[in-house]
PDB file of N, CA and C in Angstrom:
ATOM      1  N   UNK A   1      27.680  15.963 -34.438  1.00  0.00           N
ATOM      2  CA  UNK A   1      27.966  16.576 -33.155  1.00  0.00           C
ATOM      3  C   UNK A   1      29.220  15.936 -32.559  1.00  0.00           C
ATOM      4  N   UNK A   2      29.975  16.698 -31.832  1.00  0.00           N
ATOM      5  CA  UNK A   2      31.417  15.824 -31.163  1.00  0.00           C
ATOM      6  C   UNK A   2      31.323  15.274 -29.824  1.00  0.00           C
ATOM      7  N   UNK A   3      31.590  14.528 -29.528  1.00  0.00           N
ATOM      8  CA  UNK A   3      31.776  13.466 -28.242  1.00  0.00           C
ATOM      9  C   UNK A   3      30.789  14.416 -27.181  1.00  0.00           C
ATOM     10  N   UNK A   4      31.705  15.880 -26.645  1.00  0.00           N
ATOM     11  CA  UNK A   4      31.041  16.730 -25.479  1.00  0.00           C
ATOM     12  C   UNK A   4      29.849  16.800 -26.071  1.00  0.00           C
ATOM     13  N   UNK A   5      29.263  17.668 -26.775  1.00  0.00           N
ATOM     14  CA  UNK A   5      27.971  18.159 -26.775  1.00  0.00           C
ATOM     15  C   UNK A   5      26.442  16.192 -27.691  1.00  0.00           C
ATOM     16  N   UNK A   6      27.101  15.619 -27.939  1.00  0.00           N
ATOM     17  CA  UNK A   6      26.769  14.776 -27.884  1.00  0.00           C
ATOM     18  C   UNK A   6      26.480  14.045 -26.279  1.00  0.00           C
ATOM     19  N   UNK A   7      27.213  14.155 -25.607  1.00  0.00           N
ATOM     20  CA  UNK A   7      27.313  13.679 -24.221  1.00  0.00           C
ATOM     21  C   UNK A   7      26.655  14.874 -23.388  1.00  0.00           C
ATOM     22  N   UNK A   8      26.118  15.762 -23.513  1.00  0.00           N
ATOM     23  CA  UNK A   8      25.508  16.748 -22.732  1.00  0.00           C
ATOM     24  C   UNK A   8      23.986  16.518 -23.460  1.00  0.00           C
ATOM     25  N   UNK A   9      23.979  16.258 -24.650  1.00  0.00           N
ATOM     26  CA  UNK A   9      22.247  16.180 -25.227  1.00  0.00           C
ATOM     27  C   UNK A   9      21.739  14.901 -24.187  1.00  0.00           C
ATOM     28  N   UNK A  10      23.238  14.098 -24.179  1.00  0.00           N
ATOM     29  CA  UNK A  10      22.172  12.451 -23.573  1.00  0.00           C
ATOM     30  C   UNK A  10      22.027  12.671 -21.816  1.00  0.00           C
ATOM     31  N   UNK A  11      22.761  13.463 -20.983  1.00  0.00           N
ATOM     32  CA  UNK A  11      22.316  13.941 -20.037  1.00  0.00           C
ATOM     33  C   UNK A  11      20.670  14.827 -19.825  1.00  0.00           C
ATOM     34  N   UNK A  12      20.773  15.829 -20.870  1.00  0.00           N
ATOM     35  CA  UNK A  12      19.798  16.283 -20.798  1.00  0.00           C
ATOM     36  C   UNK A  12      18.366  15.584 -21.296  1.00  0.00           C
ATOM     37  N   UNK A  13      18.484  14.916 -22.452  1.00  0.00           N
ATOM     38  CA  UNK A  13      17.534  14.034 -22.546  1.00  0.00           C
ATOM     39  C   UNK A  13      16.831  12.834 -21.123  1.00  0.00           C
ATOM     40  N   UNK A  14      17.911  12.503 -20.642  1.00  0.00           N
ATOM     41  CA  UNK A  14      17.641  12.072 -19.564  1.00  0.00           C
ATOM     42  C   UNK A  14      16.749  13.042 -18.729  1.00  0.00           C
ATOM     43  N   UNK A  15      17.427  13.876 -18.077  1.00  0.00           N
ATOM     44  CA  UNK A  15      16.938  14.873 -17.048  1.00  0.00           C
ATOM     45  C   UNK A  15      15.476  15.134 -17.282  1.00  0.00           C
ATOM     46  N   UNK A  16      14.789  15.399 -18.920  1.00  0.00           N
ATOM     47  CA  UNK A  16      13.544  15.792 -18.851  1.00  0.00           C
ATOM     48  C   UNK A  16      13.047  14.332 -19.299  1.00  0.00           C
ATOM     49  N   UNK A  17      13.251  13.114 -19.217  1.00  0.00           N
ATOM     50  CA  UNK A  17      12.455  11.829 -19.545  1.00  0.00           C
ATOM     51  C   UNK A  17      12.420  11.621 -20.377  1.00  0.00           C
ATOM     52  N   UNK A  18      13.369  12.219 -21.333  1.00  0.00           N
ATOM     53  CA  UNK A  18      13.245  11.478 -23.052  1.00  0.00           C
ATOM     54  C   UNK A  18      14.116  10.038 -23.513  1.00  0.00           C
ATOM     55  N   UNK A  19      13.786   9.246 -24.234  1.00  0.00           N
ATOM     56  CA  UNK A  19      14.419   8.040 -24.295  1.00  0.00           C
ATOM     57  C   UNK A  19      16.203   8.640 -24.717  1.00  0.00           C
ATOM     58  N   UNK A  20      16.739   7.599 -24.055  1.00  0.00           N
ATOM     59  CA  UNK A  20      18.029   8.212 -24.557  1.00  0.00           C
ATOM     60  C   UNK A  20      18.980   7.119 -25.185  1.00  0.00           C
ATOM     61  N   UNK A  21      17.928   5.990 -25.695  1.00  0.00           N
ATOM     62  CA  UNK A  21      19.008   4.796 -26.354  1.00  0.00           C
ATOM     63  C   UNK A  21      19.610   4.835 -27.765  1.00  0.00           C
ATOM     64  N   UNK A  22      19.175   6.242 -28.355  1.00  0.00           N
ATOM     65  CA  UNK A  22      19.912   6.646 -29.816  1.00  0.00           C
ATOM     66  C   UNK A  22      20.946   7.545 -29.558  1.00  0.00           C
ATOM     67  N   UNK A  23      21.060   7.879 -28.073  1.00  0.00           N
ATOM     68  CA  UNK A  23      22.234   8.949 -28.021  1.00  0.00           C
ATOM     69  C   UNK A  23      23.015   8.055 -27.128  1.00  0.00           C
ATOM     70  N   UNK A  24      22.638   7.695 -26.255  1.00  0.00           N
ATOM     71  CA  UNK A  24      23.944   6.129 -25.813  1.00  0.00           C
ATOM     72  C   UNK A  24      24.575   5.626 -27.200  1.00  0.00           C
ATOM     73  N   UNK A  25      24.033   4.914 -27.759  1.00  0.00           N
ATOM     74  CA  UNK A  25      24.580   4.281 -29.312  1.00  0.00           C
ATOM     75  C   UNK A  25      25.296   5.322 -30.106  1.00  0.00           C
ATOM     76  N   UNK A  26      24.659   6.557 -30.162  1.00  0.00           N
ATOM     77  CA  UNK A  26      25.616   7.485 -31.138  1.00  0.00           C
ATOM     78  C   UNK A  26      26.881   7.952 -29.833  1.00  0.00           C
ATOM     79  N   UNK A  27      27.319   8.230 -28.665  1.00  0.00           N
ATOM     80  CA  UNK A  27      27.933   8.352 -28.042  1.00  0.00           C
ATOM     81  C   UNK A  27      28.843   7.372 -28.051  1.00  0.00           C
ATOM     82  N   UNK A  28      28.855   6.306 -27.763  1.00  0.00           N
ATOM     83  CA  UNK A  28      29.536   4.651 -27.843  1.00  0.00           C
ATOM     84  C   UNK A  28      30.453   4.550 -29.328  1.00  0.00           C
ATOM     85  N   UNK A  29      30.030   5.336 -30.507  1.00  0.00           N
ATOM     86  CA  UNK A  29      30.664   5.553 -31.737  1.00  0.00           C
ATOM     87  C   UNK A  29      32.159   6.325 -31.054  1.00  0.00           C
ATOM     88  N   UNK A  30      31.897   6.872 -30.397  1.00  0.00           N
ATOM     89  CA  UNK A  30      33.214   7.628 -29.609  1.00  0.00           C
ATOM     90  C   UNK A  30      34.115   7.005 -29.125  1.00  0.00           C
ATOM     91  N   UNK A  31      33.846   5.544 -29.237  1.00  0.00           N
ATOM     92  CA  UNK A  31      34.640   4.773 -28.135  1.00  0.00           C
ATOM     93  C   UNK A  31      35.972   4.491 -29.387  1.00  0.00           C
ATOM     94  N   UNK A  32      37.072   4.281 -28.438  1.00  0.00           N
ATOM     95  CA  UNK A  32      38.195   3.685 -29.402  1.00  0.00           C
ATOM     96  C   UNK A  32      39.152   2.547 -29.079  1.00  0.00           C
ATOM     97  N   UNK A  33      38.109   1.768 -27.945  1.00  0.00           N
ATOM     98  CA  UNK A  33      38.680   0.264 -27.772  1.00  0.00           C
ATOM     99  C   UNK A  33      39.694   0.044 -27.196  1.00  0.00           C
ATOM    100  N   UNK A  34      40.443   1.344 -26.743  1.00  0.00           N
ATOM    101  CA  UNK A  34      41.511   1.400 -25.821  1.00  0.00           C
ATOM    102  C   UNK A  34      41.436   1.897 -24.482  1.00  0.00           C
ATOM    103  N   UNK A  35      39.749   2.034 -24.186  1.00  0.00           N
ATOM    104  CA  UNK A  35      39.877   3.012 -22.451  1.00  0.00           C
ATOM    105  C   UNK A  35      39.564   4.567 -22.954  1.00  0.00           C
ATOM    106  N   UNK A  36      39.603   5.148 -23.737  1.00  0.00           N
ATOM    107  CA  UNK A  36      39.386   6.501 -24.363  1.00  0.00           C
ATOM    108  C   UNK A  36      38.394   7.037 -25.640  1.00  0.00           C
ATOM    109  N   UNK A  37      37.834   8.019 -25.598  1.00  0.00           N
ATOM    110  CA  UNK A  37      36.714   8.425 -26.246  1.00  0.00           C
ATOM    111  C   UNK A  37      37.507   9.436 -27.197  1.00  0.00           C
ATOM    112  N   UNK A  38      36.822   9.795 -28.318  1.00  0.00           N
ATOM    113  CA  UNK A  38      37.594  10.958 -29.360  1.00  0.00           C
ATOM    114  C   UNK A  38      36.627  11.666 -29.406  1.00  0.00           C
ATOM    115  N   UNK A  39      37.131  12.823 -29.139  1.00  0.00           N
ATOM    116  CA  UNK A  39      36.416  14.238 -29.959  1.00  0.00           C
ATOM    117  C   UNK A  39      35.091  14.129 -31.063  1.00  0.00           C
ATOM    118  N   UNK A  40      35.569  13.932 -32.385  1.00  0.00           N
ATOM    119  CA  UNK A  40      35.001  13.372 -33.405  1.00  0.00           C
ATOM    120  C   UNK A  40      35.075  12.282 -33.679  1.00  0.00           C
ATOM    121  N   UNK A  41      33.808  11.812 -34.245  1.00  0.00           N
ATOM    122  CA  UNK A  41      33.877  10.273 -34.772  1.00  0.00           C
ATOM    123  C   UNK A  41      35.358   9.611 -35.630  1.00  0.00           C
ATOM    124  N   UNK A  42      35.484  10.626 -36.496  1.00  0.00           N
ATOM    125  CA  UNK A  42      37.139  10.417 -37.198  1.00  0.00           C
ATOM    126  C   UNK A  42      38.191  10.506 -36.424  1.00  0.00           C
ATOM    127  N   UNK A  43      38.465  11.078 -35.416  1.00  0.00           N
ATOM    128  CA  UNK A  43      39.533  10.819 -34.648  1.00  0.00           C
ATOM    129  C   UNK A  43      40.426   9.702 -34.570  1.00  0.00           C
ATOM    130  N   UNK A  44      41.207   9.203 -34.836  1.00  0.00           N
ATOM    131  CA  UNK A  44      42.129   8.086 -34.317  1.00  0.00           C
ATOM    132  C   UNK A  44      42.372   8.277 -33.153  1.00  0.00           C
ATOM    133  N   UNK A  45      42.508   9.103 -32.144  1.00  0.00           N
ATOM    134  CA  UNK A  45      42.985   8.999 -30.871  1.00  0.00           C
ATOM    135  C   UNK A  45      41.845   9.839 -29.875  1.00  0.00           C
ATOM    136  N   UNK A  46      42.217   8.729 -28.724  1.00  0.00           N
ATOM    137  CA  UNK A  46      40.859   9.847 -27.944  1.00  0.00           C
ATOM    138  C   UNK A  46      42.027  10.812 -27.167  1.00  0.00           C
ATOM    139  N   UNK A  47      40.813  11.519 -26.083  1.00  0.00           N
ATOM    140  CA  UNK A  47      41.203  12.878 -25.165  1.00  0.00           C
ATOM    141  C   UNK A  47      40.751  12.430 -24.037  1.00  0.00           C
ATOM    142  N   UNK A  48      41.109  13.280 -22.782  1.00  0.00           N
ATOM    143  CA  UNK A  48      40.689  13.095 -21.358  1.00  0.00           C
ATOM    144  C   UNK A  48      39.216  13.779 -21.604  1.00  0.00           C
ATOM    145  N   UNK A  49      39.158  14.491 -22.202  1.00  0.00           N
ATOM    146  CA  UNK A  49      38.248  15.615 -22.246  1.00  0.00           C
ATOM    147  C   UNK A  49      36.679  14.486 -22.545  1.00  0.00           C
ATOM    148  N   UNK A  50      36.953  14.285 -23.855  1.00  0.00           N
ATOM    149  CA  UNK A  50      35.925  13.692 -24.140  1.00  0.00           C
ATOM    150  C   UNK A  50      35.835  12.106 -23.354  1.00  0.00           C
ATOM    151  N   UNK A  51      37.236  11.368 -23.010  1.00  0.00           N
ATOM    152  CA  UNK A  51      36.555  10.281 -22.002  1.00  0.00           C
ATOM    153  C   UNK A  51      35.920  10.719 -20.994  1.00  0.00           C
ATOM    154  N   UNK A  52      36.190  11.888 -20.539  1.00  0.00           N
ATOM    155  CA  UNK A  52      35.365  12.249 -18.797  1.00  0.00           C
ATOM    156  C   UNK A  52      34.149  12.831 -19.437  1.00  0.00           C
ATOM    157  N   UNK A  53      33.856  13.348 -20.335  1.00  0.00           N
ATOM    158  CA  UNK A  53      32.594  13.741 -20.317  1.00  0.00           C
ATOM    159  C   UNK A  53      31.550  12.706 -20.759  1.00  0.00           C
ATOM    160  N   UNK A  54      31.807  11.061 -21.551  1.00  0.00           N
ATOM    161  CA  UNK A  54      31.313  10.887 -22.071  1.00  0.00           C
ATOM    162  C   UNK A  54      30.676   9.359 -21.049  1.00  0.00           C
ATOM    163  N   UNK A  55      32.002   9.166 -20.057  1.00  0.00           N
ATOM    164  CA  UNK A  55      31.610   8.240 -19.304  1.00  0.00           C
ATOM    165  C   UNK A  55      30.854   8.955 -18.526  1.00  0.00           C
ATOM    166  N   UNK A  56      31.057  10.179 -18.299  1.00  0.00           N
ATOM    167  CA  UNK A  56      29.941  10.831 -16.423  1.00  0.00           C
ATOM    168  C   UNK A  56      28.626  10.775 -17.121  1.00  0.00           C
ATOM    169  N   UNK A  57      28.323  11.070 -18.899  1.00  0.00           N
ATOM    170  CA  UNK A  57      26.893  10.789 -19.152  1.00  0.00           C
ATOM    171  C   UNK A  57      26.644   9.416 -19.538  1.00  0.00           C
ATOM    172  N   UNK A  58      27.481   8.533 -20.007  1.00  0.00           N
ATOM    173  CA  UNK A  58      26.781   7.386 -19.328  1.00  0.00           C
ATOM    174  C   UNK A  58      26.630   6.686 -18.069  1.00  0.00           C
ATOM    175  N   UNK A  59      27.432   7.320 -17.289  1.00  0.00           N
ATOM    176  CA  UNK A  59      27.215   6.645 -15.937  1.00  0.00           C
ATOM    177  C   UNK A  59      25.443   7.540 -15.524  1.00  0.00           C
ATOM    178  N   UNK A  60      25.645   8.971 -16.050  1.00  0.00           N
ATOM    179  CA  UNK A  60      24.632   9.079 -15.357  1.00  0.00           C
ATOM    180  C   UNK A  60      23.022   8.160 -15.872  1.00  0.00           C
ATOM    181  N   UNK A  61      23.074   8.129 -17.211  1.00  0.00           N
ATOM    182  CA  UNK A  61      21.982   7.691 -17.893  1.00  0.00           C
ATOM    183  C   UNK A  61      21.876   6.103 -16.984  1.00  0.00           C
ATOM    184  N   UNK A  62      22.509   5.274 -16.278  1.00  0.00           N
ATOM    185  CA  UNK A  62      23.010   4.314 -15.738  1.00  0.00           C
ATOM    186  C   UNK A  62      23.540   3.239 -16.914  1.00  0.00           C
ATOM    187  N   UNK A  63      23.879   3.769 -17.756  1.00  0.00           N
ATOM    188  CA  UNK A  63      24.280   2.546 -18.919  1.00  0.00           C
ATOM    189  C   UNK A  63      25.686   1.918 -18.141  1.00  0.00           C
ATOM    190  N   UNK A  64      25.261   0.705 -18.567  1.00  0.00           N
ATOM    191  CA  UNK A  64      26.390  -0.965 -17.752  1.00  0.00           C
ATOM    192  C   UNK A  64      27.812  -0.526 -18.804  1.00  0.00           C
ATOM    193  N   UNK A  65      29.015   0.240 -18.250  1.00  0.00           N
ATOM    194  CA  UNK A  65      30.372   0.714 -18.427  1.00  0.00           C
ATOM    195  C   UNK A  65      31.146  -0.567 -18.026  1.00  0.00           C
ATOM    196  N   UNK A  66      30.931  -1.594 -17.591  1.00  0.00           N
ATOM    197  CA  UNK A  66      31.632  -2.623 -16.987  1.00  0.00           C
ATOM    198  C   UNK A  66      32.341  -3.552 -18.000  1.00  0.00           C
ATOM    199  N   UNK A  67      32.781  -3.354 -19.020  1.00  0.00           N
ATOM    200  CA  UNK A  67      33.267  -3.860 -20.389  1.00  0.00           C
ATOM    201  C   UNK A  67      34.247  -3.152 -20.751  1.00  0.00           C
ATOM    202  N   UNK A  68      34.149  -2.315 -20.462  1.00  0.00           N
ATOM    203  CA  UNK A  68      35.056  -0.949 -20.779  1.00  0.00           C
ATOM    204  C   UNK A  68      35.923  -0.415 -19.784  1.00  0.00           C
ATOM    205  N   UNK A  69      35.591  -0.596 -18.379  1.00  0.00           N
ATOM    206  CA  UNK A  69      35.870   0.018 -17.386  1.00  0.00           C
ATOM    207  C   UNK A  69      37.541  -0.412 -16.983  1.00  0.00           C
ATOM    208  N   UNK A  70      37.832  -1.665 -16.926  1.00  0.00           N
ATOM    209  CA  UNK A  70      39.053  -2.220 -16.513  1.00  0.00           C
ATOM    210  C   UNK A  70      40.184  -0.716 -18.029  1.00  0.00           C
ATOM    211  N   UNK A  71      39.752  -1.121 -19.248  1.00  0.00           N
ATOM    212  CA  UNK A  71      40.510   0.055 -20.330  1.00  0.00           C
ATOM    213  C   UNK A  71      40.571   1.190 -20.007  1.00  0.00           C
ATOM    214  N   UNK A  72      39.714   1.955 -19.752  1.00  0.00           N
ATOM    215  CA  UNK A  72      39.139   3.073 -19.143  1.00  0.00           C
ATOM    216  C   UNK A  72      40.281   3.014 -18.081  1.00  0.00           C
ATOM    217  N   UNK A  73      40.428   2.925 -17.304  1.00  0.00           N
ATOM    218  CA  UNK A  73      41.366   3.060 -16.174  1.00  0.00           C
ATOM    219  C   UNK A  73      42.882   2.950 -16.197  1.00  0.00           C
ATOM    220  N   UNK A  74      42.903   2.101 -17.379  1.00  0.00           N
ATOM    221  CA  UNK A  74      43.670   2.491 -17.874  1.00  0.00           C
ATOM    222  C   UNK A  74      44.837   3.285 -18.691  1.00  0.00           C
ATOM    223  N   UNK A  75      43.499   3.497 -19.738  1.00  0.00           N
ATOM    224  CA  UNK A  75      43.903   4.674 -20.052  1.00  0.00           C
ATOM    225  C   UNK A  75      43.821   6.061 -19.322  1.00  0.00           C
ATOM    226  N   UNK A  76      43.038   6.624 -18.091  1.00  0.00           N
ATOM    227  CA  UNK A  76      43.300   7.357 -17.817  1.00  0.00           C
ATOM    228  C   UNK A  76      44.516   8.080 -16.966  1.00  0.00           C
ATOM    229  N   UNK A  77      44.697   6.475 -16.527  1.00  0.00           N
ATOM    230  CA  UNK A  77      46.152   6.236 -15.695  1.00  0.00           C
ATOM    231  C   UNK A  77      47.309   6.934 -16.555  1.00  0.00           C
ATOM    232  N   UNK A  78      47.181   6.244 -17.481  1.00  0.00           N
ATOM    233  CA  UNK A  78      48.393   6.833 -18.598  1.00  0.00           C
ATOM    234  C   UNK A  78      48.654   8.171 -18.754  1.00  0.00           C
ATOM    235  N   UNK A  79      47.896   9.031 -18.444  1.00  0.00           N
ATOM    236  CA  UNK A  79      47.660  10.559 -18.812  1.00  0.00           C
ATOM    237  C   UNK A  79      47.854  11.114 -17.357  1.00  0.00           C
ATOM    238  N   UNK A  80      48.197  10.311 -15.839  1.00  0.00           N
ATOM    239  CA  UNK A  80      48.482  10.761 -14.566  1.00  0.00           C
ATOM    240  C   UNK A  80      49.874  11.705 -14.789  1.00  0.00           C
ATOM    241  N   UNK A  81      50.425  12.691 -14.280  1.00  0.00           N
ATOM    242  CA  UNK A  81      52.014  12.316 -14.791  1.00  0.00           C
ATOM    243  C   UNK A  81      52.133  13.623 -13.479  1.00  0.00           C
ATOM    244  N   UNK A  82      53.175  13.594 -12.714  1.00  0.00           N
ATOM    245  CA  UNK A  82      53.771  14.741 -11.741  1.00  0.00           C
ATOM    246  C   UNK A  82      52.867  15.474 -10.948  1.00  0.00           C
ATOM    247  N   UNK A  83      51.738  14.461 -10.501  1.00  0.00           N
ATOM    248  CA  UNK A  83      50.727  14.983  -9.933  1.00  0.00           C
ATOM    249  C   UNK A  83      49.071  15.733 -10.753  1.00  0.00           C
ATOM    250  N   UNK A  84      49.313  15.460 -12.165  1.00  0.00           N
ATOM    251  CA  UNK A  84      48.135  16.135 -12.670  1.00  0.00           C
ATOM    252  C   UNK A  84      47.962  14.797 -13.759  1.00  0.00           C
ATOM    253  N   UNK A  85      46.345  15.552 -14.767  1.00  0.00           N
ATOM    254  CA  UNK A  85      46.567  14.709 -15.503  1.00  0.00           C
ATOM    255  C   UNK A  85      46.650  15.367 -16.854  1.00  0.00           C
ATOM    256  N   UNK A  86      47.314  14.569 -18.482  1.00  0.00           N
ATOM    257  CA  UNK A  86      47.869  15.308 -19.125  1.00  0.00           C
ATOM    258  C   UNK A  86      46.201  15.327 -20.154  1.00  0.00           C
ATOM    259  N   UNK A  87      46.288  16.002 -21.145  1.00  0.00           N
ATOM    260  CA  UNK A  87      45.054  16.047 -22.337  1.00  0.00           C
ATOM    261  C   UNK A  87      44.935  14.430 -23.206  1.00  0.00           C
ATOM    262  N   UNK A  88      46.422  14.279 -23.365  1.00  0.00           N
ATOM    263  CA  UNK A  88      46.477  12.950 -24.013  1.00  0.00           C
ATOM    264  C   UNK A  88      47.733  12.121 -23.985  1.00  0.00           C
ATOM    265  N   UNK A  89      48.008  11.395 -24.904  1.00  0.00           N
ATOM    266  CA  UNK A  89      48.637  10.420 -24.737  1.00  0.00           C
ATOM    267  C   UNK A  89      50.500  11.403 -24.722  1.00  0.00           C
ATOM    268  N   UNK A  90      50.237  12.198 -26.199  1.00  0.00           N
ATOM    269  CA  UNK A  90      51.381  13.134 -26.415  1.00  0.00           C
ATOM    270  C   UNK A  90      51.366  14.716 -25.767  1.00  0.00           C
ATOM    271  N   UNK A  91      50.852  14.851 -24.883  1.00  0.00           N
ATOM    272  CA  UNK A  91      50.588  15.791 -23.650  1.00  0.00           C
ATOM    273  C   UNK A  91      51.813  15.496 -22.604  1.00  0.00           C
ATOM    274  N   UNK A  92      52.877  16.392 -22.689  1.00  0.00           N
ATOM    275  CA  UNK A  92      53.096  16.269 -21.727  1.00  0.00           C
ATOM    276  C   UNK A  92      53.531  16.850 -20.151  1.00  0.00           C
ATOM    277  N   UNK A  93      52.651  17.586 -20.202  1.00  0.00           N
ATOM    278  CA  UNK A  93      52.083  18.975 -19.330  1.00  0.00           C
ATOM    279  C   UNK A  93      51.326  18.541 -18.484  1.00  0.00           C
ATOM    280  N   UNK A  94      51.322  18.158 -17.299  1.00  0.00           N
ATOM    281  CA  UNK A  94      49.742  18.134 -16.719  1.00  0.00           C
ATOM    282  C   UNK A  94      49.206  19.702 -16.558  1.00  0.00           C
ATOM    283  N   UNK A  95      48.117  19.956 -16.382  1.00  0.00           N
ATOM    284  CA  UNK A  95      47.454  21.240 -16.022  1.00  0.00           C
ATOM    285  C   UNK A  95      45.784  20.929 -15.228  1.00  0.00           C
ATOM    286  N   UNK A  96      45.643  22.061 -14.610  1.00  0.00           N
ATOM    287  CA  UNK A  96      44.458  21.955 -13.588  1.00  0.00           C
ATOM    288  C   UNK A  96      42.763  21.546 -14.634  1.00  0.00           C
ATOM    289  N   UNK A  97      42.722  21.742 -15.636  1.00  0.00           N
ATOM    290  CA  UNK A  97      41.714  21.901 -16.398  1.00  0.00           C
ATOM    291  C   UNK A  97      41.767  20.061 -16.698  1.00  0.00           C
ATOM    292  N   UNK A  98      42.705  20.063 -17.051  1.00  0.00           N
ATOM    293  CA  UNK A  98      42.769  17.802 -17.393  1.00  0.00           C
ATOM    294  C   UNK A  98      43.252  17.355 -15.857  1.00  0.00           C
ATOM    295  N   UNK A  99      43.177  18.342 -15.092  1.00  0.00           N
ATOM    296  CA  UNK A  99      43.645  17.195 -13.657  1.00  0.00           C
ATOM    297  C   UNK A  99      42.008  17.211 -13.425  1.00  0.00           C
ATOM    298  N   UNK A 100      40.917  18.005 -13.751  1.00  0.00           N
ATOM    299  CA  UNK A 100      39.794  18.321 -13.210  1.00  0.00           C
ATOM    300  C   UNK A 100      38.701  17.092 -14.272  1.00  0.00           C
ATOM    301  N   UNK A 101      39.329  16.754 -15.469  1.00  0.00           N
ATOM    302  CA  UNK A 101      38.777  15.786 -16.188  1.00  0.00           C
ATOM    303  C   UNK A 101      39.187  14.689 -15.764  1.00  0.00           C
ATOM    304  N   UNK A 102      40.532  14.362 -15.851  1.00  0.00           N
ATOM    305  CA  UNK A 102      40.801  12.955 -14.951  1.00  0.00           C
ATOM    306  C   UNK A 102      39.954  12.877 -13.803  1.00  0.00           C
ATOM    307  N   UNK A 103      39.954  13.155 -12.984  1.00  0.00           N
ATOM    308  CA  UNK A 103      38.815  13.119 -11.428  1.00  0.00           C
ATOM    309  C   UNK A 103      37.536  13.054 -11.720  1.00  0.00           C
ATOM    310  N   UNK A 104      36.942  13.719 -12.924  1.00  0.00           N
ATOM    311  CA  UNK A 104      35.698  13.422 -13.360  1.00  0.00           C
ATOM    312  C   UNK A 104      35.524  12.062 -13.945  1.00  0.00           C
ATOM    313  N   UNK A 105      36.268  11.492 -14.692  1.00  0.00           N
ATOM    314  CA  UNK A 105      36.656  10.075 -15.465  1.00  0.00           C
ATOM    315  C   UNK A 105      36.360   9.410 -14.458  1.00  0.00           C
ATOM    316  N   UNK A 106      37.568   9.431 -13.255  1.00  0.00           N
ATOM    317  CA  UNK A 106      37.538   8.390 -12.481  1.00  0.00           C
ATOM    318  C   UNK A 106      36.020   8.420 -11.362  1.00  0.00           C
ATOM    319  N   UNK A 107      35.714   9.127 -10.990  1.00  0.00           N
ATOM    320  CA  UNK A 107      34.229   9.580 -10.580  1.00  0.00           C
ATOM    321  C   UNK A 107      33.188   8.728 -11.158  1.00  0.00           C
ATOM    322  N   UNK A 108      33.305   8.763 -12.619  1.00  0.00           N
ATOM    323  CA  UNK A 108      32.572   8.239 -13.337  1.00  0.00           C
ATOM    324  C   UNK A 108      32.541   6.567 -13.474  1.00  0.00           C
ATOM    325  N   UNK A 109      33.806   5.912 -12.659  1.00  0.00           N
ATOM    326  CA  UNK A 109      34.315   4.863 -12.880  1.00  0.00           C
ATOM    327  C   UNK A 109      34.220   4.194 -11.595  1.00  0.00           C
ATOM    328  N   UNK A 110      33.216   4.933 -10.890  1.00  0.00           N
ATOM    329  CA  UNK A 110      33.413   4.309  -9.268  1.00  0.00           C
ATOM    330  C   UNK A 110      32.249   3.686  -9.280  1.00  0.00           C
ATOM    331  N   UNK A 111      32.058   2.892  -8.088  1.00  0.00           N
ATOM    332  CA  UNK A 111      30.906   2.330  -8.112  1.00  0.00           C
ATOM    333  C   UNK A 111      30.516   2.444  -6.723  1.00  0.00           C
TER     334      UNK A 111
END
């Protein structure tokens, strides 16, 4: 499964009370040690897409992001550019659809 719909099972697992510490762990495979999540596990590079979706379901599940979080902000910073935010690193477009994921990221990053 890829980062999003991986990150929507562990929301929903949550929501109806099912344990959700095999889909935190398979979600966390997403991570790429730089502040950003990938699509697919093979990915070399992550997306806004999949960091905002993958931190808002672990923030929601309440899993501890505080290891990650200082990167995370980082990297989403990087992807700010002329008022929006871009898809990725070689994006260089902002548009309303990744300005609407950045804000979800950072949402996800508040405390």
């Amino acid at each position: 499964m890829p980062c999003s719909v991986t990150a929507a099972h562990l929301v929903l697992q949550d929501c109806f009370g099912n344990p959700v510490q095999e889909l935190t762990d398979r979600l966390n495979l997403f991570y790429r040690n730089n502040g950003s999540f990938s699509a697919i596990k093979l990915a070399p590079l992550g997306d806004l897409l999949s960091t905002a979706v993958a931190l808002y379901a672990l923030k929601f599940v309440n899993y501890d992001i505080r290891m990650i979080k200082p990167d995370c902000l980082i990297y989403i910073d990087s992807l700010y550019s002329e008022g929006g935010f871009c898809a990725t690193a070689s994006d260089t477009d902002p548009d309303v659809e990744y300005t609407f994921y950045g804000l979800l990221a950072l949402g996800a990053l508040s405390d």
